[in-house]
PDB file of N, CA and C in Angstrom:
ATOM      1  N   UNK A   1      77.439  58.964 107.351  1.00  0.00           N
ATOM      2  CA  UNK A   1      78.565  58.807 106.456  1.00  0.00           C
ATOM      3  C   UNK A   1      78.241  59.505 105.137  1.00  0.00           C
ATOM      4  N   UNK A   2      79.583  59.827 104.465  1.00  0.00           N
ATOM      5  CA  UNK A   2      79.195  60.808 103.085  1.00  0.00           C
ATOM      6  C   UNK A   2      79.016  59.855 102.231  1.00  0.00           C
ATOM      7  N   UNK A   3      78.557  60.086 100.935  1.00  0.00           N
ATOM      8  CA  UNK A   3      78.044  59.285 100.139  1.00  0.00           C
ATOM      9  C   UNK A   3      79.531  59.953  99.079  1.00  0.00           C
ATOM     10  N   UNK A   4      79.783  59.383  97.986  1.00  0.00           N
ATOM     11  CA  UNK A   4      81.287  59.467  96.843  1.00  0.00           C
ATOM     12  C   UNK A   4      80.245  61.004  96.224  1.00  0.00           C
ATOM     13  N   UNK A   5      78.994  61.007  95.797  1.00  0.00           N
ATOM     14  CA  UNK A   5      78.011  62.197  95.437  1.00  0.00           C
ATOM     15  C   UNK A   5      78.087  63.161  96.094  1.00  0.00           C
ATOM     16  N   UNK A   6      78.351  63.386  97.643  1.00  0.00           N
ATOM     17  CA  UNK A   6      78.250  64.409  98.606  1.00  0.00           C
ATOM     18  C   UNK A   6      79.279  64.553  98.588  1.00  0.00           C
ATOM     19  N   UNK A   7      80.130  64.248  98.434  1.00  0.00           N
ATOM     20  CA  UNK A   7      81.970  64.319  98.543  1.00  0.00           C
ATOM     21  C   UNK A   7      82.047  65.285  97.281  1.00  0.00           C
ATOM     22  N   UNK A   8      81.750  64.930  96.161  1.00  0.00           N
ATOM     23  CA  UNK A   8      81.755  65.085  94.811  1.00  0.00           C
ATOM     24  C   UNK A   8      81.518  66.629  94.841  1.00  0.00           C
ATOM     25  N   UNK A   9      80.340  66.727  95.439  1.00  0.00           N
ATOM     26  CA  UNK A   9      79.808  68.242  95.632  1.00  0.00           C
ATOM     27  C   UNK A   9      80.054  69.544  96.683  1.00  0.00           C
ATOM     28  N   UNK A  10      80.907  69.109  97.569  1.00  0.00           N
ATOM     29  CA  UNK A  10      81.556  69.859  98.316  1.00  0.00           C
ATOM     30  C   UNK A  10      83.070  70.208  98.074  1.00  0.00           C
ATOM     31  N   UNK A  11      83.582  68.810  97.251  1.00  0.00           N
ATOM     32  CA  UNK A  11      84.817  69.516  96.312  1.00  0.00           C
ATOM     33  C   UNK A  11      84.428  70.911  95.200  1.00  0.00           C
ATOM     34  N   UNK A  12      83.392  70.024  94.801  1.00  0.00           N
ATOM     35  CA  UNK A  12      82.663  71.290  93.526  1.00  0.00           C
ATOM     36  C   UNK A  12      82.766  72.511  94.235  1.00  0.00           C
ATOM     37  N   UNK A  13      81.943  72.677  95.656  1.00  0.00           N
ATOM     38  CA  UNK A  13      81.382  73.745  96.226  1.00  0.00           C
ATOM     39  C   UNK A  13      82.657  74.616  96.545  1.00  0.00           C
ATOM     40  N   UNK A  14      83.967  73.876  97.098  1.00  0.00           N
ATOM     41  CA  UNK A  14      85.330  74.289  98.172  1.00  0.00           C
ATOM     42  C   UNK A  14      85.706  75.536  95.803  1.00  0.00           C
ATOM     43  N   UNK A  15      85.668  74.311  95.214  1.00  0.00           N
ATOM     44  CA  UNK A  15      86.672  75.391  94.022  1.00  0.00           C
ATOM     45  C   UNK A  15      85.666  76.332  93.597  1.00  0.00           C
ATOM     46  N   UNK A  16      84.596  76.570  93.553  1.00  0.00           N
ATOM     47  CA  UNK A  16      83.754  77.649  93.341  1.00  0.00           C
ATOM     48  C   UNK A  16      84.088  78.610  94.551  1.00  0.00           C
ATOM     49  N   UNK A  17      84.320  78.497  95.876  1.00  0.00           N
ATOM     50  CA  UNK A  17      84.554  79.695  96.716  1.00  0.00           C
ATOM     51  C   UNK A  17      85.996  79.813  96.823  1.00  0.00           C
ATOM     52  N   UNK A  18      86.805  78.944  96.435  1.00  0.00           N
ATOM     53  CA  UNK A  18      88.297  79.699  95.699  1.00  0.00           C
ATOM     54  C   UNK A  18      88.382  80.800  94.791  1.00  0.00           C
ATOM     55  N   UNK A  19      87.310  79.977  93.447  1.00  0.00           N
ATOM     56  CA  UNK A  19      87.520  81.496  92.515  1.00  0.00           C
ATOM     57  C   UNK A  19      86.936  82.476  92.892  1.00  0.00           C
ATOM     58  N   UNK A  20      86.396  82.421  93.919  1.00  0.00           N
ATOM     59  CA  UNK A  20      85.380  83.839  94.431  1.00  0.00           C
ATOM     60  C   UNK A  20      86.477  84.425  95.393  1.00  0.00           C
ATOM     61  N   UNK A  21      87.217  83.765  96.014  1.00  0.00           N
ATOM     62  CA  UNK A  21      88.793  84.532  96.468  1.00  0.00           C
ATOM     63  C   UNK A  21      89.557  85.118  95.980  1.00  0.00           C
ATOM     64  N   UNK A  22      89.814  84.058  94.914  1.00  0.00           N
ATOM     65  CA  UNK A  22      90.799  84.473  93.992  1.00  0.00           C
ATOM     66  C   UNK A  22      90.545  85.756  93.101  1.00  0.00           C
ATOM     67  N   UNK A  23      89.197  85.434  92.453  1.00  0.00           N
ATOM     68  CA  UNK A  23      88.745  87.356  92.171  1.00  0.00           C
ATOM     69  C   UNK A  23      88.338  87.707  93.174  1.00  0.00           C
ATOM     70  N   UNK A  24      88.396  88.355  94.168  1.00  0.00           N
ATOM     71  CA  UNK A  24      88.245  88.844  95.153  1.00  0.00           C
ATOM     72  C   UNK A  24      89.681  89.252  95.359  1.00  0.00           C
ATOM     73  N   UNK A  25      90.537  88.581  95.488  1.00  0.00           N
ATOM     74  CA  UNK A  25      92.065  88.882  95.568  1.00  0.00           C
ATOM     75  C   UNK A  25      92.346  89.937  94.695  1.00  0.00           C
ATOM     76  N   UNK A  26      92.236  89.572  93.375  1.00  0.00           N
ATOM     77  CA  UNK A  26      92.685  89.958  91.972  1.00  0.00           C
ATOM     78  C   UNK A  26      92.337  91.343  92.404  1.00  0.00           C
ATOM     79  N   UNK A  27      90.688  92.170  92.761  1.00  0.00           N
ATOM     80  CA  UNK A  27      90.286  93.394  92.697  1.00  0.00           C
ATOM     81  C   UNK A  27      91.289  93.793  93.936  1.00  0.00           C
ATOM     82  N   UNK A  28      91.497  93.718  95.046  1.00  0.00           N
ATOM     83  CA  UNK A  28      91.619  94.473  96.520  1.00  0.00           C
ATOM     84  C   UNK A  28      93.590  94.492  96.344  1.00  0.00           C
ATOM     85  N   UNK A  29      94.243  92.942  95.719  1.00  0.00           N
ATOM     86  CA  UNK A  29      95.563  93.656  95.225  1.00  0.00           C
ATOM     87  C   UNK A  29      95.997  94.546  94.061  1.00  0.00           C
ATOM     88  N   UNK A  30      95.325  94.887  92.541  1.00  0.00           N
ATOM     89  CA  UNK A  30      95.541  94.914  91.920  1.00  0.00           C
ATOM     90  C   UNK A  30      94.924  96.302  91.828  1.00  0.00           C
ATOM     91  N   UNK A  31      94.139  97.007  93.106  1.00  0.00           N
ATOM     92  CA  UNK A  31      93.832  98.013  93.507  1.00  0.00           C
ATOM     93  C   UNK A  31      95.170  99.519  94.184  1.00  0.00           C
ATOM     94  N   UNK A  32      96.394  98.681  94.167  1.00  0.00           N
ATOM     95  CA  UNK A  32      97.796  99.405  94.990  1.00  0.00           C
ATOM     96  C   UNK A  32      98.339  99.822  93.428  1.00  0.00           C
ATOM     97  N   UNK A  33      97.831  99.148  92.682  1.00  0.00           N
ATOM     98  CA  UNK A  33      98.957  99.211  91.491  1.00  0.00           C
ATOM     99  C   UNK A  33      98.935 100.775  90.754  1.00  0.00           C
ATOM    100  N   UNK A  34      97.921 101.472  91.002  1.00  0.00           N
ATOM    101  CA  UNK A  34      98.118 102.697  90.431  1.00  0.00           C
ATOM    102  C   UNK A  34      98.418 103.241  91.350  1.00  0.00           C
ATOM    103  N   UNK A  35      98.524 103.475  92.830  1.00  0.00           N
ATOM    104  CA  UNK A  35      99.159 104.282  93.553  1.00  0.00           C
ATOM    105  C   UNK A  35     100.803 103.841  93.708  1.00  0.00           C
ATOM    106  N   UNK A  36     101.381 102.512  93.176  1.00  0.00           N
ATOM    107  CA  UNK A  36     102.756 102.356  92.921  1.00  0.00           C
ATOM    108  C   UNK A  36     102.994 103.440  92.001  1.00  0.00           C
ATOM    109  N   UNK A  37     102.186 103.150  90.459  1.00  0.00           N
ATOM    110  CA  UNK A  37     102.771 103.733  89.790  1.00  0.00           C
ATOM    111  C   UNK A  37     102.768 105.222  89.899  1.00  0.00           C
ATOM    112  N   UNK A  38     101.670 105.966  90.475  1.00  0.00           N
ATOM    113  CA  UNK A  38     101.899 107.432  90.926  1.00  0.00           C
ATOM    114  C   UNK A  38     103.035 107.732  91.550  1.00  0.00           C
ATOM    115  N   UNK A  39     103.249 107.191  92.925  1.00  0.00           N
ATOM    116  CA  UNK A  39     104.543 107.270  93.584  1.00  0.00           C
ATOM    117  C   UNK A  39     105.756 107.389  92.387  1.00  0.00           C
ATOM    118  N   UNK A  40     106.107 106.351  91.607  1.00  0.00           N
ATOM    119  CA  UNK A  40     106.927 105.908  90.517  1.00  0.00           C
ATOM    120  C   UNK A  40     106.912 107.630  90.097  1.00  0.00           C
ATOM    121  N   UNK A  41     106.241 107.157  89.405  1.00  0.00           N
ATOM    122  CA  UNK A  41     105.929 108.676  88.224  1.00  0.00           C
ATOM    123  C   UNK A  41     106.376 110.361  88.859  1.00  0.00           C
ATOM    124  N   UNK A  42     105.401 110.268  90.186  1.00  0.00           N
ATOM    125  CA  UNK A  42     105.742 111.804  90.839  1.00  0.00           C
ATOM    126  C   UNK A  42     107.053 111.677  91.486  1.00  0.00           C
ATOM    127  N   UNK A  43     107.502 110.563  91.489  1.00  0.00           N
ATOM    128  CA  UNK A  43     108.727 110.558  92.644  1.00  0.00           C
ATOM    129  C   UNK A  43     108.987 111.130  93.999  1.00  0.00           C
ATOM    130  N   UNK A  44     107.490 110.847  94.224  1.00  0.00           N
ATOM    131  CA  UNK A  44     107.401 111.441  95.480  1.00  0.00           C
ATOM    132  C   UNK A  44     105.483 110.807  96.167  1.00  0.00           C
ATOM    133  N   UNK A  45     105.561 110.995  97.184  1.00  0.00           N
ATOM    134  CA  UNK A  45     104.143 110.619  98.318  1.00  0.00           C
ATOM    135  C   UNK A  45     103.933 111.463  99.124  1.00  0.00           C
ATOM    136  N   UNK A  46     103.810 112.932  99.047  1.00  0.00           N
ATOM    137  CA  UNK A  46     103.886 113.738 100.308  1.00  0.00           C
ATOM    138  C   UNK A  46     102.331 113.357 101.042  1.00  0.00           C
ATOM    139  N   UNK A  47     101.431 112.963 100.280  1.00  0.00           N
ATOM    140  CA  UNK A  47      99.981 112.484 100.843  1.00  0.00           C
ATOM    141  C   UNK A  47      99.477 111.271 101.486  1.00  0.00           C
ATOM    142  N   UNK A  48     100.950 110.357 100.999  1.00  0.00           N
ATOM    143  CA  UNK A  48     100.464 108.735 101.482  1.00  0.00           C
ATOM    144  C   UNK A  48     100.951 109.123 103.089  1.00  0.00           C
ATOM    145  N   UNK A  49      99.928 108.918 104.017  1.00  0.00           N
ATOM    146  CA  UNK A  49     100.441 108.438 105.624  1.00  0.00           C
ATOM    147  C   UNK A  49     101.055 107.405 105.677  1.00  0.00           C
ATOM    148  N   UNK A  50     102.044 108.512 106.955  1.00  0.00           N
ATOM    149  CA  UNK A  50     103.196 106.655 106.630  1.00  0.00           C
ATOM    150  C   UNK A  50     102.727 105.779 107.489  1.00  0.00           C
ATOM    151  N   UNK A  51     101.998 106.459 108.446  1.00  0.00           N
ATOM    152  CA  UNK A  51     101.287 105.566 109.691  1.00  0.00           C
ATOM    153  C   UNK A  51     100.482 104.991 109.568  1.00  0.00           C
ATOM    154  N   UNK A  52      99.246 105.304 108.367  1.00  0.00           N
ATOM    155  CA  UNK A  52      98.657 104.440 107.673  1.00  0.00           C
ATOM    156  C   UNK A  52      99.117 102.980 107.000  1.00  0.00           C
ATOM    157  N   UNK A  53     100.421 103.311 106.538  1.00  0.00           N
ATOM    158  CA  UNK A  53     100.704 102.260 105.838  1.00  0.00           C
ATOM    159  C   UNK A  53     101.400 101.813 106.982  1.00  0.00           C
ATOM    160  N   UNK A  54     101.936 102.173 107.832  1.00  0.00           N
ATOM    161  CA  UNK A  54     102.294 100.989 108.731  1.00  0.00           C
ATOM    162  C   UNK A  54     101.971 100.187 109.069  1.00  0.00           C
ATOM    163  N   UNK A  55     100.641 100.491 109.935  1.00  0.00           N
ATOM    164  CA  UNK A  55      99.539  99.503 110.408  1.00  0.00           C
ATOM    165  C   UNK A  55      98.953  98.563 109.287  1.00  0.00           C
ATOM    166  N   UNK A  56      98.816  99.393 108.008  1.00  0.00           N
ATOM    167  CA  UNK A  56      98.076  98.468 106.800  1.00  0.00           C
ATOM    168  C   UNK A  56      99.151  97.256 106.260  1.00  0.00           C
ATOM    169  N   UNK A  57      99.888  97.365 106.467  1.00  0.00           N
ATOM    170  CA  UNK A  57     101.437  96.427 106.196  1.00  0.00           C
ATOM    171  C   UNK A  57     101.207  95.466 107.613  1.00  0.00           C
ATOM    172  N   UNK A  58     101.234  96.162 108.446  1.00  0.00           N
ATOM    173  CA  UNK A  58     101.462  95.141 109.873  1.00  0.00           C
ATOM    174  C   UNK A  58      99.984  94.078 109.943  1.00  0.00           C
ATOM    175  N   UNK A  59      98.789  95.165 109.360  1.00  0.00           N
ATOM    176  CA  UNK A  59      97.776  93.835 109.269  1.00  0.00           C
ATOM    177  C   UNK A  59      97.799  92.733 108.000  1.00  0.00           C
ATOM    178  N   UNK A  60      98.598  93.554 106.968  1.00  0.00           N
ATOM    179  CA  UNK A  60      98.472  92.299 105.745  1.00  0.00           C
ATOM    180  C   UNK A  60      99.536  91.405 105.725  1.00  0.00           C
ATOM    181  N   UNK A  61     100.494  91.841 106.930  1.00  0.00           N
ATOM    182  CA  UNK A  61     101.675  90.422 107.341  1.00  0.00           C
ATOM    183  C   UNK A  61     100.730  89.652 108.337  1.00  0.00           C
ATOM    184  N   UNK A  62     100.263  89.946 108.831  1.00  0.00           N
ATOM    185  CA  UNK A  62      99.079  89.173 109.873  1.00  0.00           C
ATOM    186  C   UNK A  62      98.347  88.300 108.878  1.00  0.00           C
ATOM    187  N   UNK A  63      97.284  88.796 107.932  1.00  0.00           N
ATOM    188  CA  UNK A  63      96.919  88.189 107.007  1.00  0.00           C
ATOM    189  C   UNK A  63      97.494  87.133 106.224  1.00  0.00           C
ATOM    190  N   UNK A  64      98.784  87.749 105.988  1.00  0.00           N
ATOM    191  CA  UNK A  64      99.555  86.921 105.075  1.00  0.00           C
ATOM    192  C   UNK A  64      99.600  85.031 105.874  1.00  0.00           C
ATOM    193  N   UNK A  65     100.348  85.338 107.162  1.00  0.00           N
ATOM    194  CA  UNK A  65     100.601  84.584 108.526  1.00  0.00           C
ATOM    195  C   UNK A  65      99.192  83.898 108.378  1.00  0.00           C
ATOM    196  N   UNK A  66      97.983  84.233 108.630  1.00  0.00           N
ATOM    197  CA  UNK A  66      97.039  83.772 108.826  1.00  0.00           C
ATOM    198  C   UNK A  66      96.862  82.897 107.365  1.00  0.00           C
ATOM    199  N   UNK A  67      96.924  83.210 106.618  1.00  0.00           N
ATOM    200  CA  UNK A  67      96.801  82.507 105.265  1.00  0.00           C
ATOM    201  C   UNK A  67      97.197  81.526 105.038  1.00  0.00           C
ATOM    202  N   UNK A  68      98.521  81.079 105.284  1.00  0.00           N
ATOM    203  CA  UNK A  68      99.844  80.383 105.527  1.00  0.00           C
ATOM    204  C   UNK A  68      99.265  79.318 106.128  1.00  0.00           C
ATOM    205  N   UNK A  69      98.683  79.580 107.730  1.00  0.00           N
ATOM    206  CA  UNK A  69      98.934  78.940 108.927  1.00  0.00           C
ATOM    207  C   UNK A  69      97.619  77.763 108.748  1.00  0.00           C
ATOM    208  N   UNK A  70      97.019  78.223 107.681  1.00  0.00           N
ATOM    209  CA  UNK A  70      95.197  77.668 107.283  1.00  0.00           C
ATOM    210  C   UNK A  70      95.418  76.727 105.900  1.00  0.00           C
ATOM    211  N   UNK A  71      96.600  77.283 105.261  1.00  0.00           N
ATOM    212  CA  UNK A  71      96.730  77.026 103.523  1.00  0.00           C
ATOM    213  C   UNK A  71      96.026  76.676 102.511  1.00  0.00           C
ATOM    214  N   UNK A  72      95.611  78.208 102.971  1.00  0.00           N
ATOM    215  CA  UNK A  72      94.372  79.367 101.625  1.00  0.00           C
ATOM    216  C   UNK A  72      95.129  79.803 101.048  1.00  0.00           C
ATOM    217  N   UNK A  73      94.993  79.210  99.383  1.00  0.00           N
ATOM    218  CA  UNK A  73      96.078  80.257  98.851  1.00  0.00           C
ATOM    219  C   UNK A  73      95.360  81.231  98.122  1.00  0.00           C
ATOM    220  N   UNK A  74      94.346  81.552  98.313  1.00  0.00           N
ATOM    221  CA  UNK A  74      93.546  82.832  98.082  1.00  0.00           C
ATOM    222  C   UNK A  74      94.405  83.799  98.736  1.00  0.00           C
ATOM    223  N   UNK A  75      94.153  83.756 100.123  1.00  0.00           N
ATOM    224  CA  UNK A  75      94.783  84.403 101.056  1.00  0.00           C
ATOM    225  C   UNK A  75      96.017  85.005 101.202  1.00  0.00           C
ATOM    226  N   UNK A  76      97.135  83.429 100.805  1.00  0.00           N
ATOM    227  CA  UNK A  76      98.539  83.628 100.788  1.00  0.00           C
ATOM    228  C   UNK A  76      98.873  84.335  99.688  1.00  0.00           C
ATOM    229  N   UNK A  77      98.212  84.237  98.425  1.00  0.00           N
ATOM    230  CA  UNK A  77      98.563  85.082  96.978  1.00  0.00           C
ATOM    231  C   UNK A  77      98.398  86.441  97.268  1.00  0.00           C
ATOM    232  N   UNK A  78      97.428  86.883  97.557  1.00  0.00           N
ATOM    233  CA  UNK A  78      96.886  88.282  97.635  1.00  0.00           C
ATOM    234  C   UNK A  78      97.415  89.259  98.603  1.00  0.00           C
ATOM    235  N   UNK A  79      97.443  88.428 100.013  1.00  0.00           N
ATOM    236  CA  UNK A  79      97.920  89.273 100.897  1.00  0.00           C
ATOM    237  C   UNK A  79      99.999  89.224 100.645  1.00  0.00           C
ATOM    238  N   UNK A  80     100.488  88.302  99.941  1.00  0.00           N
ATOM    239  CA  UNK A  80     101.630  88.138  99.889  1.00  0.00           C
ATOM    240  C   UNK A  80     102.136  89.734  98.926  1.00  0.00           C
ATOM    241  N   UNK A  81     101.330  89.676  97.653  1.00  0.00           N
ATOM    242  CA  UNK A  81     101.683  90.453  96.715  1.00  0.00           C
ATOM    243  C   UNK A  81     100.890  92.033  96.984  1.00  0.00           C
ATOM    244  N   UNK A  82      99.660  92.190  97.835  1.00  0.00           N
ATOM    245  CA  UNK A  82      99.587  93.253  98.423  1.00  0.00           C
ATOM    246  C   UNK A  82     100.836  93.742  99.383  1.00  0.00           C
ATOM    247  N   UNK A  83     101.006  92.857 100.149  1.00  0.00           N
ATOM    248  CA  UNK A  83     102.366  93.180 100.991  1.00  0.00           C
ATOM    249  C   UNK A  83     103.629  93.630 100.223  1.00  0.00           C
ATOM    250  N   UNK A  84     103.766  93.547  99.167  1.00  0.00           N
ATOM    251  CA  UNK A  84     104.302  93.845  98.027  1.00  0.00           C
ATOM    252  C   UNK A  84     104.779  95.268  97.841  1.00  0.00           C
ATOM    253  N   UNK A  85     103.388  95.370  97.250  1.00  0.00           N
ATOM    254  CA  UNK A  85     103.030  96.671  97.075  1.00  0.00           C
ATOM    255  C   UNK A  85     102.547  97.566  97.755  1.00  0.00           C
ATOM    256  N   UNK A  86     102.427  97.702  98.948  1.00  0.00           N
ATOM    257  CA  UNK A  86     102.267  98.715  99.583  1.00  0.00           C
ATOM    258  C   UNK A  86     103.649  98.752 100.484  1.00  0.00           C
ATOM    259  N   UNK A  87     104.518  97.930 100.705  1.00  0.00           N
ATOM    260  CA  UNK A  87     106.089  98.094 101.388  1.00  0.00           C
ATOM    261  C   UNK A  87     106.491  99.024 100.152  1.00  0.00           C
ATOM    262  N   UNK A  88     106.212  98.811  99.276  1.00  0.00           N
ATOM    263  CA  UNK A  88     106.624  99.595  97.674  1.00  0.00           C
ATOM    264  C   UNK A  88     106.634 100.846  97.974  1.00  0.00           C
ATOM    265  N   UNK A  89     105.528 101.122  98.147  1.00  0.00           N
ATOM    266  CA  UNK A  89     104.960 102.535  98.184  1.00  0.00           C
ATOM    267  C   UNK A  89     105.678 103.020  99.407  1.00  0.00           C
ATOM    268  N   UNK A  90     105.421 102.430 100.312  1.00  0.00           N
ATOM    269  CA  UNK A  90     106.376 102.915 101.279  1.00  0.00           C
ATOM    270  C   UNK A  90     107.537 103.159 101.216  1.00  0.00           C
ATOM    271  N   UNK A  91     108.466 102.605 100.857  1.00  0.00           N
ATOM    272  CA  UNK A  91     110.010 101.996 100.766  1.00  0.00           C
ATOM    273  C   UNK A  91     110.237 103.500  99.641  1.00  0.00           C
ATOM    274  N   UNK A  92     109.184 103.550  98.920  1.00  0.00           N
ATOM    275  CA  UNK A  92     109.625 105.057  97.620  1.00  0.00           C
ATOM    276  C   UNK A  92     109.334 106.230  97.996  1.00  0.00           C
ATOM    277  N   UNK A  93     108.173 106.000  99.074  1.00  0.00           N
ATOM    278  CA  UNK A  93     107.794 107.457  99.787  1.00  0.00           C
ATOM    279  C   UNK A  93     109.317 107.620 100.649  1.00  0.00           C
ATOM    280  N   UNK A  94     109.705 106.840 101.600  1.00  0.00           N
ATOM    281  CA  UNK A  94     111.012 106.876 102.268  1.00  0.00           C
ATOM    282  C   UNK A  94     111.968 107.387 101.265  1.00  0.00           C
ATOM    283  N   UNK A  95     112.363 107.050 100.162  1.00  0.00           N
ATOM    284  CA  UNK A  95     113.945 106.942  99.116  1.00  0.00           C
ATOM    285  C   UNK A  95     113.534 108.527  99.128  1.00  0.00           C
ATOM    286  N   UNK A  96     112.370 108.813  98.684  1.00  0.00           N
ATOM    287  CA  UNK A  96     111.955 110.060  97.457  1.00  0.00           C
ATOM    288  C   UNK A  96     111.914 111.309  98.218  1.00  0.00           C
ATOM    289  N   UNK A  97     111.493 111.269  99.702  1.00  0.00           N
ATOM    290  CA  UNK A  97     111.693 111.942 100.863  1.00  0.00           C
ATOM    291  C   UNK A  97     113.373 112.263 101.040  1.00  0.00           C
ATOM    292  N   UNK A  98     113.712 111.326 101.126  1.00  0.00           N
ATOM    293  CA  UNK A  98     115.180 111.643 101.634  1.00  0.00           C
ATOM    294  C   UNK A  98     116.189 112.383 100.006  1.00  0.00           C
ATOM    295  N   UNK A  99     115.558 111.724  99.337  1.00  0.00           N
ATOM    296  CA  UNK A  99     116.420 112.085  97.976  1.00  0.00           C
ATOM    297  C   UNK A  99     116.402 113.370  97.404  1.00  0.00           C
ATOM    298  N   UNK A 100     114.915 114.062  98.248  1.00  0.00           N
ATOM    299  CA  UNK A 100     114.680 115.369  97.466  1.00  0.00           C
ATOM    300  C   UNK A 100     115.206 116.212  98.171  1.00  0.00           C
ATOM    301  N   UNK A 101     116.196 117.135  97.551  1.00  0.00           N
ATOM    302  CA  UNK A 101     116.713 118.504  98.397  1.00  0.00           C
ATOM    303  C   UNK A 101     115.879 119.362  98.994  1.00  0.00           C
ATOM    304  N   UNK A 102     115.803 120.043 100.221  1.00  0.00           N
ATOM    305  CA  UNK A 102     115.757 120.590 100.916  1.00  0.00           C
ATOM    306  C   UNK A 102     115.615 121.963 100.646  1.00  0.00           C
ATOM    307  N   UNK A 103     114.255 122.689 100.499  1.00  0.00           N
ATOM    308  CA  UNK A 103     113.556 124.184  99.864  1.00  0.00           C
ATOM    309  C   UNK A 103     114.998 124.963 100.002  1.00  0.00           C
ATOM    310  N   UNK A 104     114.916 125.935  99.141  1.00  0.00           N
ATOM    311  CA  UNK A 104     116.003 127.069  99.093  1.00  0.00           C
ATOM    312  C   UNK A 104     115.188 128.192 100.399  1.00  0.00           C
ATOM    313  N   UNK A 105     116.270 128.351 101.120  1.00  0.00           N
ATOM    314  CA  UNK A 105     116.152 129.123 101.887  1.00  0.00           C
ATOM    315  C   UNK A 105     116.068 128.447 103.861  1.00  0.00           C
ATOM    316  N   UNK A 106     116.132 127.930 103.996  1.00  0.00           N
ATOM    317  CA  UNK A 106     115.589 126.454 104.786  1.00  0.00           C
ATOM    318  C   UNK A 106     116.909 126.793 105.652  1.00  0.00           C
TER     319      UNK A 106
END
């Protein structure tokens, strides 16, 4: 049986490897944010793969799901708002593609 001391210290232990999620989160989402704003800025992605980001979207809805299904909100924060931002990037590579006219001569 646990002792109220051993209890005491595995709560301690559970919020110390939260904040090690939670920054952990902070770096790996907050890592998309300058390739939003490039996209933004150039109005355009001719370099982002879209197939890349497909799969990278289809695993961080997995993630997300997995996060959820456990309720880590390390997990659910990060992968929610990565999912974010990389549909972003996508969704502007798509607009910015279609929006830009078509070379002279074509």
């Amino acid at each position: 049986m646990y002792s109220t001391k051993n209890f005491s210290q595995i709560e301690s232990m559970n919020l110390t490897i939260d904040h090690l999620g939670f920054a952990a989160a902070a770096c790996t989402t907050s890592a998309f944010i300058p390739q939003v704003l490039l996209v933004w800025r150039e109005r355009g992605a001719p370099g982002v793969s879209t197939g890349m980001y497909l799969i990278f979207i289809a695993g961080v809805a997995l993630w997300f799901s997995y996060g959820v299904a456990i309720g880590a909100w390390p997990i659910i924060i990060a992968n929610g708002l990565t999912l974010l931002l990389a549909s972003g990037v996508l969704a502007m590579k798509w607009y910015f593609e279609r929006a830009r006219p078509a070379p002279a001569g074509s």
